[in-house]
PDB file of N, CA and C in Angstrom:
ATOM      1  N   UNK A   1     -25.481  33.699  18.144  1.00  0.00           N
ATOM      2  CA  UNK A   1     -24.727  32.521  18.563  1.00  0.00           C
ATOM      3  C   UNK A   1     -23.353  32.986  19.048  1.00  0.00           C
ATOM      4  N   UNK A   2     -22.797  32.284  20.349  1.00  0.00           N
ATOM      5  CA  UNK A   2     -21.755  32.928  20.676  1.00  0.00           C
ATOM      6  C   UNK A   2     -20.568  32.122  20.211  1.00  0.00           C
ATOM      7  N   UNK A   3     -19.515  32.649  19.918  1.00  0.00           N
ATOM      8  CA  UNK A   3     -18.231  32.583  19.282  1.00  0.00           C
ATOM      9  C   UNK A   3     -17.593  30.717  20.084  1.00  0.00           C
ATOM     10  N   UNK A   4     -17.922  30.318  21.216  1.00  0.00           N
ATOM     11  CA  UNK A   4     -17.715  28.954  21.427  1.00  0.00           C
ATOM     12  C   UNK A   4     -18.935  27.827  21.238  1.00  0.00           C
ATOM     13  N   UNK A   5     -19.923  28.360  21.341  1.00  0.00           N
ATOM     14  CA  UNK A   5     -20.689  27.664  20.039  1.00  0.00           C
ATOM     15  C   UNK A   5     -19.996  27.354  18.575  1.00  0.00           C
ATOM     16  N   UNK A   6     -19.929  28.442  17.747  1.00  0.00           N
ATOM     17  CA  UNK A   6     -19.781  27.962  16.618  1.00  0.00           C
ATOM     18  C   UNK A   6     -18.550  27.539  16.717  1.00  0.00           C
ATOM     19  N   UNK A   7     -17.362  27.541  17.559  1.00  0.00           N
ATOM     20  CA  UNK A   7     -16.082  26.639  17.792  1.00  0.00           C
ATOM     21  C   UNK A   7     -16.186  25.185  18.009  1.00  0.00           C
ATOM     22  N   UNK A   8     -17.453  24.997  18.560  1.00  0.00           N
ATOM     23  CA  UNK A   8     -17.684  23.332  19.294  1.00  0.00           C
ATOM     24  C   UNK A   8     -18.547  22.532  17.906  1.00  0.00           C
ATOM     25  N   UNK A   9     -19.317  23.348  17.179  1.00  0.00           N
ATOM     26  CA  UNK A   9     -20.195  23.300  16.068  1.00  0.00           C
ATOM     27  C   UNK A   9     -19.246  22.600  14.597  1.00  0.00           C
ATOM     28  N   UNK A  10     -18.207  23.617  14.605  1.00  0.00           N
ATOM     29  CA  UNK A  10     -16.919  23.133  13.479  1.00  0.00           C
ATOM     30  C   UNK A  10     -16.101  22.384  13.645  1.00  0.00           C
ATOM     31  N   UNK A  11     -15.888  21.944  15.346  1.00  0.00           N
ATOM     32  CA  UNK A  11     -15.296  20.932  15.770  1.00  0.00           C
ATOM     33  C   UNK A  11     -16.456  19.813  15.270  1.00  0.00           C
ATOM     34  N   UNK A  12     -17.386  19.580  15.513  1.00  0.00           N
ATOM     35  CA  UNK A  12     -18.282  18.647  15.502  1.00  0.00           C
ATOM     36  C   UNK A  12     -18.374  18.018  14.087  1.00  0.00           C
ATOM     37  N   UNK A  13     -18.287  19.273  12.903  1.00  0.00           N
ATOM     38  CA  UNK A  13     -18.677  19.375  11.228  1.00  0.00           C
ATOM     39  C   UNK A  13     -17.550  18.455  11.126  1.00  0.00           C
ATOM     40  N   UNK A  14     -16.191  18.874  11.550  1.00  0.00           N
ATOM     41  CA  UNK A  14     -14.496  18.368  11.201  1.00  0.00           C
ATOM     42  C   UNK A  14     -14.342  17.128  11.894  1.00  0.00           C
ATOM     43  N   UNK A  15     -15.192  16.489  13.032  1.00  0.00           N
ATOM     44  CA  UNK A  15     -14.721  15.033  13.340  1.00  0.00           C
ATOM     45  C   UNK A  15     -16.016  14.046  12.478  1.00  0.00           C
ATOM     46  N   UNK A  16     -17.147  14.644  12.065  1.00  0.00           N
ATOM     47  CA  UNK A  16     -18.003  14.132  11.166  1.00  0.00           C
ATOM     48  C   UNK A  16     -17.517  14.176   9.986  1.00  0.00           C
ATOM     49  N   UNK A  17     -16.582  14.632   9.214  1.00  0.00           N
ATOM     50  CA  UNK A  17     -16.518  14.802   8.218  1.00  0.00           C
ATOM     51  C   UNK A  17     -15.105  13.799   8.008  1.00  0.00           C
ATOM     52  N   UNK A  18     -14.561  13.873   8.961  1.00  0.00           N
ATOM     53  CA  UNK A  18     -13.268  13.144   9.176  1.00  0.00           C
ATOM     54  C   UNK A  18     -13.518  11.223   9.195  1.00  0.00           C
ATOM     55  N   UNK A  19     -14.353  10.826  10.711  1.00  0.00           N
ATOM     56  CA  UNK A  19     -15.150  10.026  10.838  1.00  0.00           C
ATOM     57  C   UNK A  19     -15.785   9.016   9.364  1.00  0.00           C
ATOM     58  N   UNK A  20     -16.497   9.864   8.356  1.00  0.00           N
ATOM     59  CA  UNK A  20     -17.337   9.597   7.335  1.00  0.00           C
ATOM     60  C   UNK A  20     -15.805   9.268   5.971  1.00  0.00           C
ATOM     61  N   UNK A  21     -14.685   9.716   5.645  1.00  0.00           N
ATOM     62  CA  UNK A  21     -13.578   9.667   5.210  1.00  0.00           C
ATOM     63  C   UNK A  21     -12.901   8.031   5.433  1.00  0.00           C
ATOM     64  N   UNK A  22     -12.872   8.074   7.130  1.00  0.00           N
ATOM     65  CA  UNK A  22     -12.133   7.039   7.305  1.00  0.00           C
ATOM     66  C   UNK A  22     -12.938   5.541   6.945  1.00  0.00           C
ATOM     67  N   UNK A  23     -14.524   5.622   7.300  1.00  0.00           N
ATOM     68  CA  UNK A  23     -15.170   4.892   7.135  1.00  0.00           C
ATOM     69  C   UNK A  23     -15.714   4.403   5.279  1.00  0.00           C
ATOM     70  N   UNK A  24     -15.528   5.399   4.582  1.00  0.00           N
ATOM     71  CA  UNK A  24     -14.973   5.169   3.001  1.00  0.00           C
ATOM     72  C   UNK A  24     -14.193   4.630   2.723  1.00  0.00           C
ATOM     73  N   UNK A  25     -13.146   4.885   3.097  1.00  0.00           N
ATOM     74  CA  UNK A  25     -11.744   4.482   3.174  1.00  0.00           C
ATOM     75  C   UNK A  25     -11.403   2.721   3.668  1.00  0.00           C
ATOM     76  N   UNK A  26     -12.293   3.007   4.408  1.00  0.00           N
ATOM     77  CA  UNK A  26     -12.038   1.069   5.059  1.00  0.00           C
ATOM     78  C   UNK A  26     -13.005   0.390   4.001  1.00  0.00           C
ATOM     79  N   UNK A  27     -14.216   0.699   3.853  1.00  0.00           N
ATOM     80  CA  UNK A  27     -15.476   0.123   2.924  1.00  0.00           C
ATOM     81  C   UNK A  27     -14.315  -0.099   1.363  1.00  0.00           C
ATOM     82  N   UNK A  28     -13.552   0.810   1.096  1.00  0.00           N
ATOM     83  CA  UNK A  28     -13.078   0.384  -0.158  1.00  0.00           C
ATOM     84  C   UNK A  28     -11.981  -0.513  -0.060  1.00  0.00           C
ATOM     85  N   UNK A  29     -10.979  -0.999   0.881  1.00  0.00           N
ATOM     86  CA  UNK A  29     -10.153  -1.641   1.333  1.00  0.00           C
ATOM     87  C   UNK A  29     -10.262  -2.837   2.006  1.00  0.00           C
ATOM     88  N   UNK A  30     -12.243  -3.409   2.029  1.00  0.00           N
ATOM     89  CA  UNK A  30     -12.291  -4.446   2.833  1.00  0.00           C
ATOM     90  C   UNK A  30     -12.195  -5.261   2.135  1.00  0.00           C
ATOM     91  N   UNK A  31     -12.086  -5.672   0.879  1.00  0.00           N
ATOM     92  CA  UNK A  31     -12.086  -6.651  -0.323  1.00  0.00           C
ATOM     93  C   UNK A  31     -10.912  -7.389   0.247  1.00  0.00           C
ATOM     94  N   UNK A  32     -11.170  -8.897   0.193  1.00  0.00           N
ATOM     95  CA  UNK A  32      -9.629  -9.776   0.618  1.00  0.00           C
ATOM     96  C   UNK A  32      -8.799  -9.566  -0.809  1.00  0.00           C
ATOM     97  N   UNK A  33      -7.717  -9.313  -0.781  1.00  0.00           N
ATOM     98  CA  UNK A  33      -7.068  -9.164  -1.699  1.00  0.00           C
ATOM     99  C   UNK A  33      -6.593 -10.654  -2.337  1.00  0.00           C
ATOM    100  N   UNK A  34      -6.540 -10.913  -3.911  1.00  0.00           N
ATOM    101  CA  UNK A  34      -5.714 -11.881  -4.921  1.00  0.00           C
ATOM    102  C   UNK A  34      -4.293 -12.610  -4.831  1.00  0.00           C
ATOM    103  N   UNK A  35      -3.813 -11.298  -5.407  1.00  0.00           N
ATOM    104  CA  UNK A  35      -2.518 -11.090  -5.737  1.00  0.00           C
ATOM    105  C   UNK A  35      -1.827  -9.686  -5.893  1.00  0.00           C
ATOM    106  N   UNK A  36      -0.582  -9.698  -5.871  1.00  0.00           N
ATOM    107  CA  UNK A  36       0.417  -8.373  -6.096  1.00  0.00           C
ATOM    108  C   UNK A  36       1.199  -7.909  -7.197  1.00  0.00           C
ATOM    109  N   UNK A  37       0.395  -6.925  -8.002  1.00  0.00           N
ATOM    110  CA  UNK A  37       0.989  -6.356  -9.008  1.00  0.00           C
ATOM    111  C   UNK A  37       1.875  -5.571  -8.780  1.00  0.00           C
ATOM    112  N   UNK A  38       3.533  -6.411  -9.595  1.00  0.00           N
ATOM    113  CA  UNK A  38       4.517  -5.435  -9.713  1.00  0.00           C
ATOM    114  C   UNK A  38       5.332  -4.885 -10.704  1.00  0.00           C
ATOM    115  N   UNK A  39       5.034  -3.589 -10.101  1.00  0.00           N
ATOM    116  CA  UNK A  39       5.866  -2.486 -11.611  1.00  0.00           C
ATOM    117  C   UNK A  39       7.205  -2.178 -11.467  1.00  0.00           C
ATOM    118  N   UNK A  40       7.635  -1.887 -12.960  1.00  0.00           N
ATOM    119  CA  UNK A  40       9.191  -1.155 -12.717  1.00  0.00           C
ATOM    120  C   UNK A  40       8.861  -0.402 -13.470  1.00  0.00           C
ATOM    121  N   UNK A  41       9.702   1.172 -13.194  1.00  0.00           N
ATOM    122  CA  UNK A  41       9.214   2.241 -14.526  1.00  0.00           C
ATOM    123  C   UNK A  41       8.287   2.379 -14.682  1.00  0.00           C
ATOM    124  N   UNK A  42       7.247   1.898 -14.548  1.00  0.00           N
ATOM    125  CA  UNK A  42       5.765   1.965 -14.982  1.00  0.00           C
ATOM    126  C   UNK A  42       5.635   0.989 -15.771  1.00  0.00           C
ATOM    127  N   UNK A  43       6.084  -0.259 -15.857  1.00  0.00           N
ATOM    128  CA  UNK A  43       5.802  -1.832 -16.876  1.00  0.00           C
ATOM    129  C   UNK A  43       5.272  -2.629 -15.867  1.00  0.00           C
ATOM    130  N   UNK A  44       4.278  -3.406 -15.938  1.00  0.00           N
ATOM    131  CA  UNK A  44       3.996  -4.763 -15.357  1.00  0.00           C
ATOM    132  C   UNK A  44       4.953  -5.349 -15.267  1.00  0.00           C
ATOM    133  N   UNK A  45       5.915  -5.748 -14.491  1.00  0.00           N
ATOM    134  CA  UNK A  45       7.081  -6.777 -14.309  1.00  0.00           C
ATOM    135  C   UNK A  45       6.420  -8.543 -14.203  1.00  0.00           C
ATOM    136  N   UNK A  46       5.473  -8.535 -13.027  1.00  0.00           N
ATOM    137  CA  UNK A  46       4.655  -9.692 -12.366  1.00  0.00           C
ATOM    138  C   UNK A  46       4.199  -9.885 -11.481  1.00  0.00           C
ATOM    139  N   UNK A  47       3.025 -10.558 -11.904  1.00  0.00           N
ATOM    140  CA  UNK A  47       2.010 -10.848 -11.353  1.00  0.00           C
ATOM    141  C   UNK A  47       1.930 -11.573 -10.180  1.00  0.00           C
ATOM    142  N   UNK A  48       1.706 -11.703  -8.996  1.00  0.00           N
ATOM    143  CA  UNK A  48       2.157 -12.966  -7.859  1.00  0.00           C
ATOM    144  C   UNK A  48       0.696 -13.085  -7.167  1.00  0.00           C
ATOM    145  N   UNK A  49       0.311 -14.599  -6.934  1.00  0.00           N
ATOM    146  CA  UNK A  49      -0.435 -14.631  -5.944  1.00  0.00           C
ATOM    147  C   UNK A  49      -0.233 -14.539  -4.430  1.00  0.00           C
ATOM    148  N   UNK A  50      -1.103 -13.934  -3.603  1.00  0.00           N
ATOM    149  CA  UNK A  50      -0.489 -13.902  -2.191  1.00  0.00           C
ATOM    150  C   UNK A  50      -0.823 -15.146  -1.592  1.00  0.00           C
ATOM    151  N   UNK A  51      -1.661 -15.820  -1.844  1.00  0.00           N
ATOM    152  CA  UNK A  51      -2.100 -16.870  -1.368  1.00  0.00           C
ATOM    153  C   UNK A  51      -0.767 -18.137  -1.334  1.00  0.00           C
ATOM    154  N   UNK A  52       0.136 -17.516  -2.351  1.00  0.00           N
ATOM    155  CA  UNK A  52       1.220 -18.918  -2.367  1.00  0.00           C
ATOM    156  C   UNK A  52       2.550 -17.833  -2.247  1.00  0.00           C
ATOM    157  N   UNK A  53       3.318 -18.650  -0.775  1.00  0.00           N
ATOM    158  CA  UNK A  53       4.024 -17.842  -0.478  1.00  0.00           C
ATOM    159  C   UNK A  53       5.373 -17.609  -1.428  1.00  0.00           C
ATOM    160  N   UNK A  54       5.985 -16.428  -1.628  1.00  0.00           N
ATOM    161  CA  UNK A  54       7.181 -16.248  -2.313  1.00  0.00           C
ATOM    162  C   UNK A  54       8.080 -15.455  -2.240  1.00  0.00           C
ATOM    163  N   UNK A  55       9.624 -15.561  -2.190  1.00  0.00           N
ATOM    164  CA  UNK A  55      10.621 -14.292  -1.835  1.00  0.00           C
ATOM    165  C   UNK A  55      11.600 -15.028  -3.642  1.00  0.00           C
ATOM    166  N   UNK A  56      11.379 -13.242  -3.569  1.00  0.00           N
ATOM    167  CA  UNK A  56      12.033 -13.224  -5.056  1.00  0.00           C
ATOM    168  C   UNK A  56      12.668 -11.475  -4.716  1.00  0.00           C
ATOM    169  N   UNK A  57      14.001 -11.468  -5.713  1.00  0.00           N
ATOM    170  CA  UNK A  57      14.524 -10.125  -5.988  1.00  0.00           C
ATOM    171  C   UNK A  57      14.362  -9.464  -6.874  1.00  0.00           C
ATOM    172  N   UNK A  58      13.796  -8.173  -7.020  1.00  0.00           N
ATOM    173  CA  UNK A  58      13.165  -7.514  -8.311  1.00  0.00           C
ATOM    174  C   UNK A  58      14.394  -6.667  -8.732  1.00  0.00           C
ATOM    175  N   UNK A  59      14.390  -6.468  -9.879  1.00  0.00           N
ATOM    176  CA  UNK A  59      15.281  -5.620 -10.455  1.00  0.00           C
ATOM    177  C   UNK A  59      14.842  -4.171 -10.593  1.00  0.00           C
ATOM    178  N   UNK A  60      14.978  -3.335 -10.176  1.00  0.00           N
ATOM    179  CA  UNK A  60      14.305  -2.203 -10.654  1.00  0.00           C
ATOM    180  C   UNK A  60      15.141  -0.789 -11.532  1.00  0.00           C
ATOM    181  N   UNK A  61      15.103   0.217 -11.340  1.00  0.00           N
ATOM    182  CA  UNK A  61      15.404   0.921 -12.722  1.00  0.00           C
ATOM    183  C   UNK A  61      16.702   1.383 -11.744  1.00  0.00           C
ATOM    184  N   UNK A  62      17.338   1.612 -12.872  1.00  0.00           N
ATOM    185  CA  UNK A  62      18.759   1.829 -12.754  1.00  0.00           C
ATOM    186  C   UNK A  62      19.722   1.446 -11.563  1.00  0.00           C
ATOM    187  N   UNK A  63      19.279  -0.191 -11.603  1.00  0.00           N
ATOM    188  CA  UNK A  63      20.076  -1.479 -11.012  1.00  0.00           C
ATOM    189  C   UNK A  63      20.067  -1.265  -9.813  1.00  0.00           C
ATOM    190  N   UNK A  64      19.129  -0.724  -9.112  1.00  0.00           N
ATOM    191  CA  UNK A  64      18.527  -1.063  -7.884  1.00  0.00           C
ATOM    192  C   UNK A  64      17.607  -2.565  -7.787  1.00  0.00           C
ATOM    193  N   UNK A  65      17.559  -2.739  -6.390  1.00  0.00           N
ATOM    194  CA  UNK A  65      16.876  -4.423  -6.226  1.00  0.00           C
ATOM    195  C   UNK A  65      16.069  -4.032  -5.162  1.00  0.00           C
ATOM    196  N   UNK A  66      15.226  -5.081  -4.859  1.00  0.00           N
ATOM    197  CA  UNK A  66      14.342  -4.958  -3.721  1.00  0.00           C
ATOM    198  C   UNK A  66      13.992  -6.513  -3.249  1.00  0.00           C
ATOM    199  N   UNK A  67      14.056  -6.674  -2.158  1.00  0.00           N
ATOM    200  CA  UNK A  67      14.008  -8.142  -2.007  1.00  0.00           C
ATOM    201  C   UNK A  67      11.855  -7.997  -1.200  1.00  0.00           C
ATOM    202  N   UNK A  68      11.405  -8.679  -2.130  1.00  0.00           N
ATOM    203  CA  UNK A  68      10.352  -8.644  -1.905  1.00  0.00           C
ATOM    204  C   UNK A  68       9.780 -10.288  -1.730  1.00  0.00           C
ATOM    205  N   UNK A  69       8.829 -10.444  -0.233  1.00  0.00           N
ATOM    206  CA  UNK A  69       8.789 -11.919   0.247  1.00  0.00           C
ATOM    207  C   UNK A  69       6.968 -11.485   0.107  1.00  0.00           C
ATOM    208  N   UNK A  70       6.091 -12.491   0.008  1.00  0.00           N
ATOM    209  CA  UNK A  70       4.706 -12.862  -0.010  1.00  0.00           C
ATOM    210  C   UNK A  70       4.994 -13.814   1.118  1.00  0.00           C
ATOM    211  N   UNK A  71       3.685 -13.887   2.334  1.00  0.00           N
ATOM    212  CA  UNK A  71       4.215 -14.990   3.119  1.00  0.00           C
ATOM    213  C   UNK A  71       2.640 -14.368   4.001  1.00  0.00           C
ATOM    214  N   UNK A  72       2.236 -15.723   4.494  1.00  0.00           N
ATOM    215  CA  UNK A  72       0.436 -15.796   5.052  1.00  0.00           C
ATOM    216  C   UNK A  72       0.136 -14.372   4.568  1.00  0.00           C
ATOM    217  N   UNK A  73      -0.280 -14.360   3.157  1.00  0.00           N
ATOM    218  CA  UNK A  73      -1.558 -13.382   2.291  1.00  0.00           C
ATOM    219  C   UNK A  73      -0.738 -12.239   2.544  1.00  0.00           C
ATOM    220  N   UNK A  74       0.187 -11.874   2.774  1.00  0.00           N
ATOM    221  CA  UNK A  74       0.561 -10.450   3.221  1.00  0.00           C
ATOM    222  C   UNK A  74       2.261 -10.569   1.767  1.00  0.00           C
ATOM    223  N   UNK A  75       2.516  -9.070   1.787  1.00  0.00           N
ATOM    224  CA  UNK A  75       3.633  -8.962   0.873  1.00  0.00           C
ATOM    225  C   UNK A  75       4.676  -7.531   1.363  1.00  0.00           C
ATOM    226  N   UNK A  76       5.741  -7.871   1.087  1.00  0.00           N
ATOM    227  CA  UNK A  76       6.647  -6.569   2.180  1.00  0.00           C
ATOM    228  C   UNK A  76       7.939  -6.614   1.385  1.00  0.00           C
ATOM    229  N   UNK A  77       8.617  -5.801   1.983  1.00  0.00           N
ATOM    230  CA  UNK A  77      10.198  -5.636   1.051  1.00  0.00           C
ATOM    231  C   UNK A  77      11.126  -5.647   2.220  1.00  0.00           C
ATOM    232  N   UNK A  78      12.001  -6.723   2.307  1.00  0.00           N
ATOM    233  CA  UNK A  78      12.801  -6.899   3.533  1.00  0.00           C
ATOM    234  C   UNK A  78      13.890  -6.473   3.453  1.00  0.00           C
ATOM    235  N   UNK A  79      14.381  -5.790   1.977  1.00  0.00           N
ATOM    236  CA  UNK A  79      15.610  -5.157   1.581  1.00  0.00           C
ATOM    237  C   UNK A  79      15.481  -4.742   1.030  1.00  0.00           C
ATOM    238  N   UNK A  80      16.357  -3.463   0.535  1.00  0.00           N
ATOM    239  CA  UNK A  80      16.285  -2.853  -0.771  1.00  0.00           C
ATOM    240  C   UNK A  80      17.629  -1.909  -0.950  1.00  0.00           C
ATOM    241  N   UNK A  81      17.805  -1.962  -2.124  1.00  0.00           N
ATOM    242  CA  UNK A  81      19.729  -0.921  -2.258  1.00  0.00           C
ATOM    243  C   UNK A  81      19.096   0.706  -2.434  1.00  0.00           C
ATOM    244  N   UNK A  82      17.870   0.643  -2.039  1.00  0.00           N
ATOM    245  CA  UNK A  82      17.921   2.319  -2.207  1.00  0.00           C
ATOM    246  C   UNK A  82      18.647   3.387  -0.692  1.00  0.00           C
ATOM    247  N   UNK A  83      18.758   4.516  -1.072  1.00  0.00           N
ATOM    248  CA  UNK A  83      19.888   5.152   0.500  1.00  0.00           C
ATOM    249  C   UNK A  83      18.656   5.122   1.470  1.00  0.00           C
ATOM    250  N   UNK A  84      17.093   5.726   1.100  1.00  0.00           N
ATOM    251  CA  UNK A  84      16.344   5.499   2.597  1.00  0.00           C
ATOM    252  C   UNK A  84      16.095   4.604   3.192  1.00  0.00           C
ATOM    253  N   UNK A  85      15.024   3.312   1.714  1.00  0.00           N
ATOM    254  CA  UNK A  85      14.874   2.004   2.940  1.00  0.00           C
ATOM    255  C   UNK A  85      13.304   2.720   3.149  1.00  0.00           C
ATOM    256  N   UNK A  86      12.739   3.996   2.391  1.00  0.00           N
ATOM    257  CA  UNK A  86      11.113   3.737   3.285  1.00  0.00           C
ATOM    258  C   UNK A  86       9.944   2.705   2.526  1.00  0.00           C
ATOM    259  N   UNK A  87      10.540   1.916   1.663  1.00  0.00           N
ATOM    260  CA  UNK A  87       9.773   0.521   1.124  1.00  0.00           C
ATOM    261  C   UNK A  87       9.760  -0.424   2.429  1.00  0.00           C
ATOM    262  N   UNK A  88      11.324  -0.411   2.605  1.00  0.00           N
ATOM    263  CA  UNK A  88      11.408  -1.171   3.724  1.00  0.00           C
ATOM    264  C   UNK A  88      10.506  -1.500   5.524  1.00  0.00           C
ATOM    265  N   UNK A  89      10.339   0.179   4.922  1.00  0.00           N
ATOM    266  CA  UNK A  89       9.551   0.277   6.461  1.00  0.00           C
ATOM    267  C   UNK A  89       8.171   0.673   6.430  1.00  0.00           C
ATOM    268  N   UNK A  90       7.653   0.566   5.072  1.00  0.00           N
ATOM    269  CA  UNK A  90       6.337   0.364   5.235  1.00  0.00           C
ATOM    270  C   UNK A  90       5.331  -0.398   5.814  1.00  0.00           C
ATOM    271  N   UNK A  91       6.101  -1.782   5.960  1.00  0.00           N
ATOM    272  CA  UNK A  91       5.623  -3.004   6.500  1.00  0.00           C
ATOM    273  C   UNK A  91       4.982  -3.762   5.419  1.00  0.00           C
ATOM    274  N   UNK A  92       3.982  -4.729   6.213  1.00  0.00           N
ATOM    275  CA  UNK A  92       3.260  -5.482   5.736  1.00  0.00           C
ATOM    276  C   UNK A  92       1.962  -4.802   4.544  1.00  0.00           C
ATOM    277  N   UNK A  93       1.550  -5.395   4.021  1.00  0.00           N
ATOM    278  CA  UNK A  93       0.366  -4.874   2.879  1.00  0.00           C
ATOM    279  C   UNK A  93      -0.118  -6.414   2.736  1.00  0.00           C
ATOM    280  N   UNK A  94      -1.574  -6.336   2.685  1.00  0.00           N
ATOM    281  CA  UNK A  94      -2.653  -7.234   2.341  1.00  0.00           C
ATOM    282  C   UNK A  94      -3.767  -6.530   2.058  1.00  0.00           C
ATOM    283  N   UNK A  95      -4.208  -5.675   1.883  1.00  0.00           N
ATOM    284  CA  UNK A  95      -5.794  -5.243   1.566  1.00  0.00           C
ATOM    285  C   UNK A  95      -5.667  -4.841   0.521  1.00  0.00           C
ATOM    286  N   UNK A  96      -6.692  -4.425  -0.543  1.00  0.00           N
ATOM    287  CA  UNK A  96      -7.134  -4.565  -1.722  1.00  0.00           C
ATOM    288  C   UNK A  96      -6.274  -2.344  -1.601  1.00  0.00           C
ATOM    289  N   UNK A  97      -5.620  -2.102  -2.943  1.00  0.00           N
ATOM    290  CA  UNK A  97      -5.359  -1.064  -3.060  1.00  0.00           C
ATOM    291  C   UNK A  97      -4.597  -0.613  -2.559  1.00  0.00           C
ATOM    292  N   UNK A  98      -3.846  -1.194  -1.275  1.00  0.00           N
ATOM    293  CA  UNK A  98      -2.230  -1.136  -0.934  1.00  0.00           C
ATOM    294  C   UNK A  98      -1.496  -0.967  -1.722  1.00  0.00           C
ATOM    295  N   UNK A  99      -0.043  -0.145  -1.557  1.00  0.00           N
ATOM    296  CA  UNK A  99       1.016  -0.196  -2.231  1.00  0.00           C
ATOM    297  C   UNK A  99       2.200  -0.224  -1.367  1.00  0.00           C
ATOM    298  N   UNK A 100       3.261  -0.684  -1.846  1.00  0.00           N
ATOM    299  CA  UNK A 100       4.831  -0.628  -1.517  1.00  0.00           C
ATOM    300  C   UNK A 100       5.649   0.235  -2.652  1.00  0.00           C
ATOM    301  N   UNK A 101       5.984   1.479  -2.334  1.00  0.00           N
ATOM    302  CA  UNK A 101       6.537   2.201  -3.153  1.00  0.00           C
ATOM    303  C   UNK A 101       8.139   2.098  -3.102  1.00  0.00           C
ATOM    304  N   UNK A 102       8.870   1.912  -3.622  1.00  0.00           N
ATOM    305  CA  UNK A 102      10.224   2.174  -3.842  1.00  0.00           C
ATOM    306  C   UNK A 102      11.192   3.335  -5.190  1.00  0.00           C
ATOM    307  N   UNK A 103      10.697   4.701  -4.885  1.00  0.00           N
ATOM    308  CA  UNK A 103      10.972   5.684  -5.856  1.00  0.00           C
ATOM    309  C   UNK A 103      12.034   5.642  -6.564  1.00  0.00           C
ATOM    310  N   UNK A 104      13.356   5.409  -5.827  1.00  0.00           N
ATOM    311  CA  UNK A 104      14.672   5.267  -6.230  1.00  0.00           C
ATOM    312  C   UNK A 104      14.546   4.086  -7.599  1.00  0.00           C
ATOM    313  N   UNK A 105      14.259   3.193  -7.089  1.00  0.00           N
ATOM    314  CA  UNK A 105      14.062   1.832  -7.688  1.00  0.00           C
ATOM    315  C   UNK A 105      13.220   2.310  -8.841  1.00  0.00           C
ATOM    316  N   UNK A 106      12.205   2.777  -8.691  1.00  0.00           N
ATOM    317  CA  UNK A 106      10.948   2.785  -9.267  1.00  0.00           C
ATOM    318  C   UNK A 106      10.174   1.543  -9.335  1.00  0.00           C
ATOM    319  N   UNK A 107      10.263   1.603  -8.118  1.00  0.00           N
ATOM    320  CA  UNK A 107       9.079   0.004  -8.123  1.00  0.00           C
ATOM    321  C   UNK A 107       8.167   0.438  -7.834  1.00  0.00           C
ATOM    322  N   UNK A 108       6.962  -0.460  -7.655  1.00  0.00           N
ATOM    323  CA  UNK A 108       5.772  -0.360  -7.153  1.00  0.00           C
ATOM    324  C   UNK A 108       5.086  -1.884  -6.615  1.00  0.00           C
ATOM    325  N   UNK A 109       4.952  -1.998  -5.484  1.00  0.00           N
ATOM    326  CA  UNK A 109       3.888  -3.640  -5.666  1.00  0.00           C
ATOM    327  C   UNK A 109       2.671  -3.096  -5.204  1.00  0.00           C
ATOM    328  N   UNK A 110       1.932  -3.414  -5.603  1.00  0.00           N
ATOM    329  CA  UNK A 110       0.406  -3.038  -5.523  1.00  0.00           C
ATOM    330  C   UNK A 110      -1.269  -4.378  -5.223  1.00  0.00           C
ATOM    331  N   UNK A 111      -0.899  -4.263  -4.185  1.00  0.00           N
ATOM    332  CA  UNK A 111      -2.351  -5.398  -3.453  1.00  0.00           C
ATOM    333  C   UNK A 111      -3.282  -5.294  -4.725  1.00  0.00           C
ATOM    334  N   UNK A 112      -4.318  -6.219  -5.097  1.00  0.00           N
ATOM    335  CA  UNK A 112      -5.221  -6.387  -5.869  1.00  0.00           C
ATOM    336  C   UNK A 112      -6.139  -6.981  -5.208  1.00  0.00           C
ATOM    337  N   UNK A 113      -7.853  -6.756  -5.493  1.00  0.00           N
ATOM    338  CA  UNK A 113      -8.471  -7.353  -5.322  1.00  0.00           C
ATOM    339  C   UNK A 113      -9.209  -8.593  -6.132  1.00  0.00           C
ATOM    340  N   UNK A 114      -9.610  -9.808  -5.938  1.00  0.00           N
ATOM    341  CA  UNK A 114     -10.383 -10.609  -7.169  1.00  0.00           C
ATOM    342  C   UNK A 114     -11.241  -9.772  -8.001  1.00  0.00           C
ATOM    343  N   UNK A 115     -11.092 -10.006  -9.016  1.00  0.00           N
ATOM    344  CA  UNK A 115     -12.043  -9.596  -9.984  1.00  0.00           C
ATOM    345  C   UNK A 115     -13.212  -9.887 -10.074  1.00  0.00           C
ATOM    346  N   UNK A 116     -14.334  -9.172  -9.740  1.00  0.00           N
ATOM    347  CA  UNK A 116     -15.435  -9.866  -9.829  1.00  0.00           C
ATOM    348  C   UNK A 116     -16.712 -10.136 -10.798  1.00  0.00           C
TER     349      UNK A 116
END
């Protein structure tokens, strides 16, 4: 077998293998999501449904805040006192197993799916 064979062959293995990943990946994320579990430190702070819209300010660890809004099934952080801001720019989250991380803070909101 010549040497661009088995180049086109491992290309082929690596977009099949890639392909089969992403398609896992969506199959576990198609669940409509509940509600949004949120942590501080690692504590359950609260529980929110997405279905009913809400903007509330979380407190998080060592007096950082995060202004976090629920609004049509989706949940996001439109502010936050940490120096980057990459909560901020994560965007939107609605699917089952999403997160919004805020390290500084130590937050976490985390998409849920219904329990079934």
């Amino acid at each position: 077998m010549t040497k661009k064979k088995r180049e086109i062959i491992l290309v082929l293995i690596l977009l099949a293998a890639a392909s089969a990943g992403f398609l896992i990946n969506q199959a576990m994320h198609r669940q409509p999501a509940a509600r949004v579990e949120i942590t501080v430190d690692g504590h359950l702070v609260q529980t929110l449904d997405l279905n009913q819209d809400a903007d509330l300010i979380i407190d998080g660890a060592n007096g950082g805040t995060n202004h976090l809004i629920i609004q049509n099934g989706a949940a996001w952080v439109s502010e936050a006192s940490c120096p980057d801001k990459v909560c901020v720019h994560q965007g939107k989250v609605s699917m089952n197993g999403e997160l919004i991380v805020c390290l500084p803070n130590r937050m976490i909101a985390k998409i849920v799916a219904p329990e079934s």
